[in-house]
C-alpha atoms as a PDB file:
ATOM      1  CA  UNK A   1     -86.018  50.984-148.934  1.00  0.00           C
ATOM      2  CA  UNK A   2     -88.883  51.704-146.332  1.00  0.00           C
ATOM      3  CA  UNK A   3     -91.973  53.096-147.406  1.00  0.00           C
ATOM      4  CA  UNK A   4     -92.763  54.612-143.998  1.00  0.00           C
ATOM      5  CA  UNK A   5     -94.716  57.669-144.075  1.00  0.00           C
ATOM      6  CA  UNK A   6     -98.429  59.574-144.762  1.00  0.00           C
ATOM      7  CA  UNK A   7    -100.379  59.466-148.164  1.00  0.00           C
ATOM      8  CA  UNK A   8    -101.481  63.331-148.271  1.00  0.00           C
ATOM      9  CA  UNK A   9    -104.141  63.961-151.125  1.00  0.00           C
ATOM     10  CA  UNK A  10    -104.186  67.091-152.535  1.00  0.00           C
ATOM     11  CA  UNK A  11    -106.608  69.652-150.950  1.00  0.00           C
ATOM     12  CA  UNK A  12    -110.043  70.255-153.040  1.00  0.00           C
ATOM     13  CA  UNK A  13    -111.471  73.849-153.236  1.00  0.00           C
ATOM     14  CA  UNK A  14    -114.436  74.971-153.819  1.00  0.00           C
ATOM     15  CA  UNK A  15    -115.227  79.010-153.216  1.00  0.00           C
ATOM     16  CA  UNK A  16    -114.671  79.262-149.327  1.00  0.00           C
ATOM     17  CA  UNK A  17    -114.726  75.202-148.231  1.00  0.00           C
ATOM     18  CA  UNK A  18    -111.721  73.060-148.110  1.00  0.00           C
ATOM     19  CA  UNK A  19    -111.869  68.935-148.293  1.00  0.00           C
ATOM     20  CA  UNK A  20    -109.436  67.672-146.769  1.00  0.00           C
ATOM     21  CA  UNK A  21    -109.763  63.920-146.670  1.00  0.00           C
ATOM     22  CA  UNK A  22    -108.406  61.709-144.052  1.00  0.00           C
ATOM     23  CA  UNK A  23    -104.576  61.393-143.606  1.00  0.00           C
ATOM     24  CA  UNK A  24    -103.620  57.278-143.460  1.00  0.00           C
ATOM     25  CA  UNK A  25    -100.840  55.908-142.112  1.00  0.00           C
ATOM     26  CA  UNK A  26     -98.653  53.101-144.410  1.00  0.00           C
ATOM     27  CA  UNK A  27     -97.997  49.525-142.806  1.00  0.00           C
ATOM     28  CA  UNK A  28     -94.330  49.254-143.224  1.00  0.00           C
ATOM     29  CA  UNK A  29     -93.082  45.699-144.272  1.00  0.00           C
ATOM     30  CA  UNK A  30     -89.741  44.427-142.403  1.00  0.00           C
ATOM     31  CA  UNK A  31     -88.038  42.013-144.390  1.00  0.00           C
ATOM     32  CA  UNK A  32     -85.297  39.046-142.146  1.00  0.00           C
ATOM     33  CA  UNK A  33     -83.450  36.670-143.988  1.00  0.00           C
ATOM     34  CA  UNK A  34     -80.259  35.530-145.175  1.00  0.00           C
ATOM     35  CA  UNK A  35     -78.263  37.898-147.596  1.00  0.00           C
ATOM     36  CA  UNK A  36     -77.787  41.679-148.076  1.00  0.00           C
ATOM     37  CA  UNK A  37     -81.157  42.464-149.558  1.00  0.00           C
ATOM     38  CA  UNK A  38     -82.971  41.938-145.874  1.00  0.00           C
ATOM     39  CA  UNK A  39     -83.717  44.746-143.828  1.00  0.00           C
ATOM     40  CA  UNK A  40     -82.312  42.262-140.825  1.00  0.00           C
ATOM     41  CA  UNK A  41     -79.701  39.962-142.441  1.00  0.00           C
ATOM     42  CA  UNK A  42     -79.791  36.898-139.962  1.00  0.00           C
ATOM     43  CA  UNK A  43     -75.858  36.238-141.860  1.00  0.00           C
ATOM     44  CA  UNK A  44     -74.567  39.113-140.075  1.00  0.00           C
ATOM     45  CA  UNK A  45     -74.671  37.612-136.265  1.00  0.00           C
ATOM     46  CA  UNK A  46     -72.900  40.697-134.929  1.00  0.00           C
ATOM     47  CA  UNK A  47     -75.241  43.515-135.616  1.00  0.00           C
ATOM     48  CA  UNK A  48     -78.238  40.506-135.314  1.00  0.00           C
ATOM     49  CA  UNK A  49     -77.587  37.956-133.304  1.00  0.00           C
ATOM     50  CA  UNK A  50     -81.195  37.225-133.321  1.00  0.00           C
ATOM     51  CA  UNK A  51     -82.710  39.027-136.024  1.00  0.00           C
ATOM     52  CA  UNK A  52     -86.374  38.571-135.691  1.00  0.00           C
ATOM     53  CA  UNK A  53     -86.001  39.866-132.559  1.00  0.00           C
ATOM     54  CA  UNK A  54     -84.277  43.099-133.881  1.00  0.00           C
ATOM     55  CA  UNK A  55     -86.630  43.454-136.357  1.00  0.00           C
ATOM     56  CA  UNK A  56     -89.781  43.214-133.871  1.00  0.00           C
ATOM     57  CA  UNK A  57     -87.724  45.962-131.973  1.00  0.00           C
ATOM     58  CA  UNK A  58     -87.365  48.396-134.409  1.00  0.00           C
ATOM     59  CA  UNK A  59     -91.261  47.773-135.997  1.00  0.00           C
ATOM     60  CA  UNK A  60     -93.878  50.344-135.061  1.00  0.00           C
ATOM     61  CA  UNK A  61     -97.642  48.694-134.403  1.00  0.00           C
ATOM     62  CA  UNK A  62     -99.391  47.656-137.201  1.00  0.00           C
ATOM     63  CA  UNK A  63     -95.970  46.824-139.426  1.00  0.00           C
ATOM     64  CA  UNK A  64     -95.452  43.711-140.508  1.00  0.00           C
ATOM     65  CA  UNK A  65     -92.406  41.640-140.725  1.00  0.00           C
ATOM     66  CA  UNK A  66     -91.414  39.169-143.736  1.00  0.00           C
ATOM     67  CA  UNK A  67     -89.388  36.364-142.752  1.00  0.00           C
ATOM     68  CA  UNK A  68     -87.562  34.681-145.291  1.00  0.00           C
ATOM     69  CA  UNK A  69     -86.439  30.610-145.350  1.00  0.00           C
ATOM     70  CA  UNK A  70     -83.639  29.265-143.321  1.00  0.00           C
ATOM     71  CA  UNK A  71     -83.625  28.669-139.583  1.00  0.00           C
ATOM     72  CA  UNK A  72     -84.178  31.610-136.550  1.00  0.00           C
ATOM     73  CA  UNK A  73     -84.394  32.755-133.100  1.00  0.00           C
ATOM     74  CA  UNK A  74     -87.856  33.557-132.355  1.00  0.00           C
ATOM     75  CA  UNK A  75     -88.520  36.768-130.256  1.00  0.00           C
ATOM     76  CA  UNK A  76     -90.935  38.636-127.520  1.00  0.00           C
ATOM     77  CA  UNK A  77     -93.499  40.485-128.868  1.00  0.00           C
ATOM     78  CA  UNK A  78     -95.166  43.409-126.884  1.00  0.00           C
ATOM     79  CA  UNK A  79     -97.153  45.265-129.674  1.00  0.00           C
ATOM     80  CA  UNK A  80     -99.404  44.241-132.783  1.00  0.00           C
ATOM     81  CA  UNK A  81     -97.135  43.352-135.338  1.00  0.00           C
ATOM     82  CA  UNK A  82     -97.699  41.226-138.137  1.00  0.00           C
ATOM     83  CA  UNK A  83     -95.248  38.064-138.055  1.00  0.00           C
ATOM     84  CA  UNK A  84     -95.279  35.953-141.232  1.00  0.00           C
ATOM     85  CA  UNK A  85     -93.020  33.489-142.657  1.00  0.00           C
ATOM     86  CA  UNK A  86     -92.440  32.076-145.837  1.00  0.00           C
ATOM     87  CA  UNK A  87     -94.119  28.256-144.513  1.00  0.00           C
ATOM     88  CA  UNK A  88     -91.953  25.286-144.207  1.00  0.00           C
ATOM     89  CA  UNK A  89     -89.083  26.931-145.056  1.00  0.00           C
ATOM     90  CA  UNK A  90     -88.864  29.143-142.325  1.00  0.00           C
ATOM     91  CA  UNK A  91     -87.821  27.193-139.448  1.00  0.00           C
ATOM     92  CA  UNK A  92     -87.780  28.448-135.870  1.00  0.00           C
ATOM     93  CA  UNK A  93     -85.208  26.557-133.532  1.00  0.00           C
ATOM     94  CA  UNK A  94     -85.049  28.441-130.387  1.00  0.00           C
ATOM     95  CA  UNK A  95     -86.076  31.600-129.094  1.00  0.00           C
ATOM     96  CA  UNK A  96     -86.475  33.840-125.788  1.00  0.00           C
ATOM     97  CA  UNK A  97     -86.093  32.450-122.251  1.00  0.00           C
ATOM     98  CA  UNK A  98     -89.937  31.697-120.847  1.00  0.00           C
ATOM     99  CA  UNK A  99     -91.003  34.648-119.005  1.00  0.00           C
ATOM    100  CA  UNK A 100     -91.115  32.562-115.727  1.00  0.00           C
ATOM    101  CA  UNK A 101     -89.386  29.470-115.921  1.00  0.00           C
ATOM    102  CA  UNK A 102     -86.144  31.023-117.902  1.00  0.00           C
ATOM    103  CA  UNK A 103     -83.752  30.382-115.025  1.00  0.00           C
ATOM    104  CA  UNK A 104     -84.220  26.398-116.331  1.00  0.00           C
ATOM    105  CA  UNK A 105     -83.345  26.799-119.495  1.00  0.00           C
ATOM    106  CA  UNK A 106     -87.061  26.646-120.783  1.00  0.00           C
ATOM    107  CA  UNK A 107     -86.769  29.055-123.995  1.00  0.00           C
ATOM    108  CA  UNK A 108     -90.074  29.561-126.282  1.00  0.00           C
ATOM    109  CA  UNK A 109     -90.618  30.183-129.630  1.00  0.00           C
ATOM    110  CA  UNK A 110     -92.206  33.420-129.700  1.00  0.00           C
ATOM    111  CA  UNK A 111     -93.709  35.045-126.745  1.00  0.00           C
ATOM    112  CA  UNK A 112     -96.338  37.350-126.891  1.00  0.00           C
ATOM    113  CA  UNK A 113     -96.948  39.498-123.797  1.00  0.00           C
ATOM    114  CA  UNK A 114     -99.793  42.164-123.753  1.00  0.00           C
ATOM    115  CA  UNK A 115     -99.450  42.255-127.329  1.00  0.00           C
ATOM    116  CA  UNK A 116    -103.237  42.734-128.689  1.00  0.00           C
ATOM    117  CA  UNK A 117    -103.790  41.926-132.288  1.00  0.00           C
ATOM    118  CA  UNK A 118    -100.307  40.345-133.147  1.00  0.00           C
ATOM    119  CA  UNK A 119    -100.992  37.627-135.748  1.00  0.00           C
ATOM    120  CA  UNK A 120     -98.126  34.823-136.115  1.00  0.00           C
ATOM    121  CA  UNK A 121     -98.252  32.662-139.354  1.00  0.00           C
ATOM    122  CA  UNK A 122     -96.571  30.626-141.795  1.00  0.00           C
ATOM    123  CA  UNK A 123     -93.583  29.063-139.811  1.00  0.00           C
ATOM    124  CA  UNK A 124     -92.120  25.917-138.912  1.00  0.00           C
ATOM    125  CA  UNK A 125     -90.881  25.636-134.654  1.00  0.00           C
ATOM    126  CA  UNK A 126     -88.454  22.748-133.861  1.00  0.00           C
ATOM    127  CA  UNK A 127     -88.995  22.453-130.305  1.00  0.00           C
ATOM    128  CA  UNK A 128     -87.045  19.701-127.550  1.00  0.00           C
ATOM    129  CA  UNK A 129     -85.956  19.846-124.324  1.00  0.00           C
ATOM    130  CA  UNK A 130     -83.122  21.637-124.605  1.00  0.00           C
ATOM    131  CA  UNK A 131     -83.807  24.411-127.015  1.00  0.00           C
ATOM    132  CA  UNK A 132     -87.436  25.479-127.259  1.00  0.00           C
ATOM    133  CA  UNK A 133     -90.146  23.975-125.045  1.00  0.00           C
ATOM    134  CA  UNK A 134     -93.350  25.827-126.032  1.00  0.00           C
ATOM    135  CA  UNK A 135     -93.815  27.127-129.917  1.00  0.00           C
ATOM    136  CA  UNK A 136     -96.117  30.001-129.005  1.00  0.00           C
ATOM    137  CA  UNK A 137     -97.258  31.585-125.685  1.00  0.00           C
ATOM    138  CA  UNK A 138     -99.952  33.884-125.390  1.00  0.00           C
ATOM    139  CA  UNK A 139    -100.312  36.235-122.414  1.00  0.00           C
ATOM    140  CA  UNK A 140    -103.246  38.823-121.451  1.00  0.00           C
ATOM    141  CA  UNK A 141    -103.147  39.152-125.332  1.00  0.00           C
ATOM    142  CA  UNK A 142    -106.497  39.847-126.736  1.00  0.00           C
ATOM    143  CA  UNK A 143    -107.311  39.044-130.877  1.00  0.00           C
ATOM    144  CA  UNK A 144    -103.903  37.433-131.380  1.00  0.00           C
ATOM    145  CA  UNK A 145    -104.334  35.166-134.839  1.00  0.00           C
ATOM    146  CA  UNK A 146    -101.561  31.503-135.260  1.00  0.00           C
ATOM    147  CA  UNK A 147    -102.352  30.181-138.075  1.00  0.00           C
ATOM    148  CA  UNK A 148    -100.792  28.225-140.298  1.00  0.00           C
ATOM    149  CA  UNK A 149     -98.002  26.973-138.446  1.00  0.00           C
ATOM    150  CA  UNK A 150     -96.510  23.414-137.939  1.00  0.00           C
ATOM    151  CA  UNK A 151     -95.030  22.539-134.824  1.00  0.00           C
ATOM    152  CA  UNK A 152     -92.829  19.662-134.055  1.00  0.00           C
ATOM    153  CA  UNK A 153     -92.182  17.755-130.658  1.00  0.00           C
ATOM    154  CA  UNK A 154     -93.061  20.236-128.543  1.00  0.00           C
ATOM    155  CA  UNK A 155     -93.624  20.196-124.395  1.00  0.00           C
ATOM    156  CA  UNK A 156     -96.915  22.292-124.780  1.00  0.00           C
ATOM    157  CA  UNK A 157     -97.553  23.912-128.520  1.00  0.00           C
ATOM    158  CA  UNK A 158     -99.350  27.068-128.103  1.00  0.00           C
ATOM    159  CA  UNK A 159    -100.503  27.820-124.657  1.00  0.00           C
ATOM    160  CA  UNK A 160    -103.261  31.191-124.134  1.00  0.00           C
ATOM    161  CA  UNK A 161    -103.444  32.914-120.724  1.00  0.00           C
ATOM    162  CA  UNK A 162    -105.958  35.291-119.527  1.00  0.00           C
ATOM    163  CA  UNK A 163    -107.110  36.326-123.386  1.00  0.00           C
ATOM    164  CA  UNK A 164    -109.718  36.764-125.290  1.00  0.00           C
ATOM    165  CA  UNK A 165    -111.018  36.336-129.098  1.00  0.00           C
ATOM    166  CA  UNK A 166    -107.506  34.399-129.942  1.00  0.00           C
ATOM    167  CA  UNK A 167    -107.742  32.490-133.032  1.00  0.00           C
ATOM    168  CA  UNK A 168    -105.693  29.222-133.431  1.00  0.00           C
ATOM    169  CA  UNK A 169    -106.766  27.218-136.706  1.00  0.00           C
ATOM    170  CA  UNK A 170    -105.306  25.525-139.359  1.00  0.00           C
ATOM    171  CA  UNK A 171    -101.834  24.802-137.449  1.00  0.00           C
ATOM    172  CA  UNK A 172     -99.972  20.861-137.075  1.00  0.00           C
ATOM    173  CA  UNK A 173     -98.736  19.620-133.945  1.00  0.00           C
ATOM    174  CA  UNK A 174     -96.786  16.312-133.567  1.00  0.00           C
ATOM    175  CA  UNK A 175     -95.158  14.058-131.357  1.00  0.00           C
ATOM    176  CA  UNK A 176     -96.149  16.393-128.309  1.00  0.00           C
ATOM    177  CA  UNK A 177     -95.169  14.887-124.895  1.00  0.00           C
ATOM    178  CA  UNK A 178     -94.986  14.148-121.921  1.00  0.00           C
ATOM    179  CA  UNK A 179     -98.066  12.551-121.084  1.00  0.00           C
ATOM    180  CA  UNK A 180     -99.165  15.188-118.339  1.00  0.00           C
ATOM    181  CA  UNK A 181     -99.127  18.320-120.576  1.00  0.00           C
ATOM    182  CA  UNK A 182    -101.084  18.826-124.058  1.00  0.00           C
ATOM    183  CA  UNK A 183    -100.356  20.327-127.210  1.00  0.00           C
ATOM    184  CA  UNK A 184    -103.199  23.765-126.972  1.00  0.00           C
ATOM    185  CA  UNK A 185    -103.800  25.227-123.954  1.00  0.00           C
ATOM    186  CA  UNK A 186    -106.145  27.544-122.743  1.00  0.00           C
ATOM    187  CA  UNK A 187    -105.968  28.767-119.148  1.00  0.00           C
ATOM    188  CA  UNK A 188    -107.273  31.391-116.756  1.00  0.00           C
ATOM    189  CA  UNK A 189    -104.117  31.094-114.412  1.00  0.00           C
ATOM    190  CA  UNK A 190    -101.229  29.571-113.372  1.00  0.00           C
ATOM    191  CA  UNK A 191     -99.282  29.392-109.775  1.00  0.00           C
ATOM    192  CA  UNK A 192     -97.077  32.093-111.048  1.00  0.00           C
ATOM    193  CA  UNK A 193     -99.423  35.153-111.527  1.00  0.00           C
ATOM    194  CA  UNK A 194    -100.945  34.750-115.487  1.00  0.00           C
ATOM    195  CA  UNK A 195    -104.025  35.399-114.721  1.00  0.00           C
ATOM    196  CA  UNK A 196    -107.811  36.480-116.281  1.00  0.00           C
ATOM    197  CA  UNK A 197    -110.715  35.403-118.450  1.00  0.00           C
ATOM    198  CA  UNK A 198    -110.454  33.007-121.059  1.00  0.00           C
ATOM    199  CA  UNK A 199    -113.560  33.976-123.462  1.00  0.00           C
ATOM    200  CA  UNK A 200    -114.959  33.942-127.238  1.00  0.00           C
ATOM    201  CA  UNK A 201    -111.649  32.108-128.317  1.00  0.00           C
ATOM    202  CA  UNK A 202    -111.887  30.363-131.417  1.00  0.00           C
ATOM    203  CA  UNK A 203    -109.133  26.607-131.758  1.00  0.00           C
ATOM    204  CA  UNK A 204    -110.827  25.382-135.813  1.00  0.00           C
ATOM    205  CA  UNK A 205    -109.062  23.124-137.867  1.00  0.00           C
ATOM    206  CA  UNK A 206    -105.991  22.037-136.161  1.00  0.00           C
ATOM    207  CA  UNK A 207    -104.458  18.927-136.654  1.00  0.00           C
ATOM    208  CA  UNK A 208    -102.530  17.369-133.576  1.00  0.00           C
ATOM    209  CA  UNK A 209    -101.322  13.581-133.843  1.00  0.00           C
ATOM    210  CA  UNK A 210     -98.981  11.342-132.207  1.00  0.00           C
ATOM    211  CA  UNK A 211     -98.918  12.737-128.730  1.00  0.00           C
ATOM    212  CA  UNK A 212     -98.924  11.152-125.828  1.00  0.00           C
ATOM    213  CA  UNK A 213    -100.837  13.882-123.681  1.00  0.00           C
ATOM    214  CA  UNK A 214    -103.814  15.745-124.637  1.00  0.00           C
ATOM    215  CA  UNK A 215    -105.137  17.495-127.712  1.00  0.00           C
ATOM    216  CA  UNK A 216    -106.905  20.388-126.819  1.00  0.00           C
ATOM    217  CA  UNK A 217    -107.367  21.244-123.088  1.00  0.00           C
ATOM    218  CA  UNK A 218    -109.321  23.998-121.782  1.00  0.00           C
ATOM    219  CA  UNK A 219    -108.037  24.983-118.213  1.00  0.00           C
ATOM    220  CA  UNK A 220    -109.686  26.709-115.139  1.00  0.00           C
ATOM    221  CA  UNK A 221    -108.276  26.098-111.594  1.00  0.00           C
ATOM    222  CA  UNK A 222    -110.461  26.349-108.756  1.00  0.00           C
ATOM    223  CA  UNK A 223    -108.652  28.692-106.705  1.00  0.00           C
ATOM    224  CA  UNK A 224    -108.587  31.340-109.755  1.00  0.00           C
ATOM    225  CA  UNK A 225    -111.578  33.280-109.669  1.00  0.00           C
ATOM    226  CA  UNK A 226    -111.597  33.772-113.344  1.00  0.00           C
ATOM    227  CA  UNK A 227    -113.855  32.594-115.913  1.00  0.00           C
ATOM    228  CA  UNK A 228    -113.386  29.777-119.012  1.00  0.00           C
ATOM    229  CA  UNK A 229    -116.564  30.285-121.621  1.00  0.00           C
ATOM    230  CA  UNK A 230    -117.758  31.195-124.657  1.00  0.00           C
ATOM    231  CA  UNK A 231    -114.978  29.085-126.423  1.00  0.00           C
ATOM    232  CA  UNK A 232    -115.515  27.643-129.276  1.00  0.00           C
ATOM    233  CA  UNK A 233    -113.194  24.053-130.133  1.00  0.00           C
ATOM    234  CA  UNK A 234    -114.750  22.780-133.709  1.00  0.00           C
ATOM    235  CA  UNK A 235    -113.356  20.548-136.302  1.00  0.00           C
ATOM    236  CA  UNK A 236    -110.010  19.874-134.971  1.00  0.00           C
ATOM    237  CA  UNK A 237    -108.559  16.072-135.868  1.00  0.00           C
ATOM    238  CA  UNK A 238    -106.621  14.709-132.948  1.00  0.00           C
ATOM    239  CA  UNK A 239    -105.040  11.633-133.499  1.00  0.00           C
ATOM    240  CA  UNK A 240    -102.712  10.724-130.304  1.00  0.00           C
ATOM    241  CA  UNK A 241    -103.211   6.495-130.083  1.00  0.00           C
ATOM    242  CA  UNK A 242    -101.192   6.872-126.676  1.00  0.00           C
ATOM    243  CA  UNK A 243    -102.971   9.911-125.443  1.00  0.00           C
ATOM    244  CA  UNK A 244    -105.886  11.888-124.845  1.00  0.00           C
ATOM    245  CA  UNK A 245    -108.410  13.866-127.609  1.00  0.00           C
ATOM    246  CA  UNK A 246    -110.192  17.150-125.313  1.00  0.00           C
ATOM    247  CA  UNK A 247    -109.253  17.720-121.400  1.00  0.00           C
ATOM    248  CA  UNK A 248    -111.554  19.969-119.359  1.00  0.00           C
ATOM    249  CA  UNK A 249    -110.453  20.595-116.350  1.00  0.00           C
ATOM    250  CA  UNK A 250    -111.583  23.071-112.989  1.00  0.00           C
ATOM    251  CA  UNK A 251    -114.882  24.337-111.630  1.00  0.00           C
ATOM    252  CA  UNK A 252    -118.192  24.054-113.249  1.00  0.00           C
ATOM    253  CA  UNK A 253    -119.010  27.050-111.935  1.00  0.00           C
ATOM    254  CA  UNK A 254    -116.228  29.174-114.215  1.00  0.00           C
ATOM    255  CA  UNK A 255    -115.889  25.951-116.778  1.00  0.00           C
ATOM    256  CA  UNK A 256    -118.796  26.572-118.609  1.00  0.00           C
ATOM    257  CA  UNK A 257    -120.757  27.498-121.885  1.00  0.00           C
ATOM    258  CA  UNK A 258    -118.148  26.217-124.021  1.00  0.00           C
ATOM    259  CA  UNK A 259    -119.022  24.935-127.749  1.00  0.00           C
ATOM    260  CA  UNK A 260    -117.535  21.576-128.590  1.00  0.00           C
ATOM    261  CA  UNK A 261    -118.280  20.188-132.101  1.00  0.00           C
ATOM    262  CA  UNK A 262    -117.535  18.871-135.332  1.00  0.00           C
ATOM    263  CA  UNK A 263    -113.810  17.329-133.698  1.00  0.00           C
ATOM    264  CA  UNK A 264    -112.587  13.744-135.536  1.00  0.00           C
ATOM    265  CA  UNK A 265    -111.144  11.941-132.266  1.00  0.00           C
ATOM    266  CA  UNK A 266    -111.262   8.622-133.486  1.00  0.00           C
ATOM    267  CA  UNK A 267    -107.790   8.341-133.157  1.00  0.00           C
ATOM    268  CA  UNK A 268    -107.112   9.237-129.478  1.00  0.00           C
ATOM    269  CA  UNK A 269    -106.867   6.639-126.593  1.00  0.00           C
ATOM    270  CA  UNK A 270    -108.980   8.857-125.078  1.00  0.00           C
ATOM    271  CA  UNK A 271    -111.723  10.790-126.766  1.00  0.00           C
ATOM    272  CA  UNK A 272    -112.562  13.066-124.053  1.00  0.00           C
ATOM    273  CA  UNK A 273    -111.735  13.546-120.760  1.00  0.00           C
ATOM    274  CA  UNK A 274    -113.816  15.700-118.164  1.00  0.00           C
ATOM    275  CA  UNK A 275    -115.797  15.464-115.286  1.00  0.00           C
ATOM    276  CA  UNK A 276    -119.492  14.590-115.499  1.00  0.00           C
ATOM    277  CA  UNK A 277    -120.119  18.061-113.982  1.00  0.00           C
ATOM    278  CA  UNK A 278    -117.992  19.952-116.886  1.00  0.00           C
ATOM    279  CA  UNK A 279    -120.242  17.398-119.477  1.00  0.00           C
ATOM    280  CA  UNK A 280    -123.268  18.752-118.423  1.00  0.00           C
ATOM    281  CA  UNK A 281    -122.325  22.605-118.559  1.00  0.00           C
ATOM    282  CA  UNK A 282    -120.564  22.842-121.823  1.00  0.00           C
ATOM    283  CA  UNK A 283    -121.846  21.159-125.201  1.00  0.00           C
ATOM    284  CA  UNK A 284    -120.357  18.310-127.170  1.00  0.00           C
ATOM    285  CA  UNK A 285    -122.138  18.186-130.638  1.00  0.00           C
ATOM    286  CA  UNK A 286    -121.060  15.642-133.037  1.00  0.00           C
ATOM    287  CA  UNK A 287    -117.920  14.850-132.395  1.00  0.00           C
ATOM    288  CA  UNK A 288    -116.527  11.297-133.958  1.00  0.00           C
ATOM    289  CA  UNK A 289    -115.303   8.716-131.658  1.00  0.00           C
ATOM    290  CA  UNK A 290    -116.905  10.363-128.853  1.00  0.00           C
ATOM    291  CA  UNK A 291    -120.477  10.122-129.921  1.00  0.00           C
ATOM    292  CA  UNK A 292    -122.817   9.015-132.655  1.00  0.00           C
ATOM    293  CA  UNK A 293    -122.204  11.587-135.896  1.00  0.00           C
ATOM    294  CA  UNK A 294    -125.630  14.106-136.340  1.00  0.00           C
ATOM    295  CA  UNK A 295    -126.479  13.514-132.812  1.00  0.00           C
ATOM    296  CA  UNK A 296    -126.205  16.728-130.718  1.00  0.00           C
ATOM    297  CA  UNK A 297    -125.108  15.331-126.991  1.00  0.00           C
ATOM    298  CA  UNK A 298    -124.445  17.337-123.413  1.00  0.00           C
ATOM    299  CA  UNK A 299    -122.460  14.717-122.119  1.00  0.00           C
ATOM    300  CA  UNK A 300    -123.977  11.736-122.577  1.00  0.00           C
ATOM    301  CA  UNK A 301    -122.210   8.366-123.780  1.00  0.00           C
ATOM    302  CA  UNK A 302    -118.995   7.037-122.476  1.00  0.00           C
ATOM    303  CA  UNK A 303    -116.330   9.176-121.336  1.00  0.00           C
ATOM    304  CA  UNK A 304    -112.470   7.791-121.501  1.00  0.00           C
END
């Protein structure tokens, strides 16, 4: 069923010389779903109690792995795998205890740990309080790709630690709460050890509405001595009535050089929400409801 293996061309030659072209490796595809024709069949719980996760077990680097409709257990991801589902129809509605707070119950959709170049797209995460707080969480994880997800309810959405040249675009978030958390997240640390730069990450057309914390917040305690720039958060619609558009928070001094533009926050109670200091050291270029459209800005106007 696999097509594991090497493509060997036949060997040209000519008199004395030999060609021997390069030798390339196949991607092998991974199929989970329900019925015998899967390579992980999520009906048969006692072999796969948690099939994606088998499946992201058993995958080499570079493979990718097919998920078909009907609902999962996400999993931890350590290498650069390929994770796509089949959109809508593939529903995630629980998934690994969070790396650090596990021992409450806090499970996440899929965690990716020091897993450079894992791409996640395509699926649909259920989260609530009791089965699945977080949809995606990115740690020291450089040129991870979620795209293309929807995610419902959720504590935090998709929160990036210590990584660089993530991509998050073209994703849903809804009904995020409480008000004290929002739905992206990037951060250089946390009390519990995550830890590094935050740089050249790219959070494009994402759509996040009805929350009642922030949209988009870009994190950098004081007491980490890590840096938050080159970021890049551009046309993003954020539509929380009861909540806030883009939080900056921490130190000017690592806060910094961040791009800001394009974003439709007409919606939010709150448009943006940041420090003077962290205005005048990032740039905020035409974003609706914060400023006039066509106007380029560095923090001038009113600030919610």
């Amino acid at each position: 069923m696999k097509q594991l293996g090497v493509m060997l061309p036949a060997v040209v030659v000519l008199g004395l010389i030999s060609l021997n072209p390069p030798v390339h490796a196949q991607k092998t595809v991974w199929t989970v779903g329900h019925g015998v024709a899967f390579d992980f069949n999520e009906d048969d719980y006692a072999a796969y109690p948690a099939a994606i996760q088998a499946a992201v077990d058993t995958a080499a680097p570079g493979d990718k792995i097919a998920v078909g409709p009907g609902n999962y257990i996400g999993a931890k991801v350590t290498k650069a795998i390929e994770l796509v589902g089949s959109g809508g129809e593939t529903a995630i509605v629980s998934g690994p205890l969070h790396p650090i707070m596990g021992a409450m119950g806090a499970r996440v959709g899929f965690v990716l740990l020091n897993a450079a170049g894992t791409t996640v797209r395509q699926f649909k995460f259920f989260c609530s309080a009791t089965s699945m707080i977080i949809a995606v969480l990115v740690v020291t994880s450089d040129d991870v790709a979620v795209e293309h997800v929807s995610i419902q309810t959720p504590l935090e959405a998709i929160n990036v630690f210590g990584s660089r040249r993530t991509r998050i675009a073209h994703n849903v978030v809804t009904g995020q709460g409480p008000a004290k958390f929002s739905a992206i997240n990037l951060l250089t640390g946390a009390k519990w050890g995550w830890k590094g730069d935050v740089s050249d990450n790219l959070v494009a057309h994402n759509t996040i509405e009805n929350g009642v914390g922030g949209g988009i917040a870009l994190v950098a305690p004081s007491d980490w001595p890590f840096l938050m720039t080159g970021n890049t958060i551009e046309r993003n619609t954020i539509n929380n009535p009861a909540g806030k558009g883009i939080v900056l928070t921490g130190d000017p001094l690592r806060l910094y050089g961040n791009a800001i533009g394009f974003n439709d926050l007409r919606g939010s109670g709150a448009e943006v929400v940041a420090a003077s200091a962290l205005l005048a050291v990032n740039t905020f270029d035409r974003n609706l409801g914060f400023q006039p459209p066509n106007q380029p800005d560095r923090g001038k106007g009113s600030v919610k």
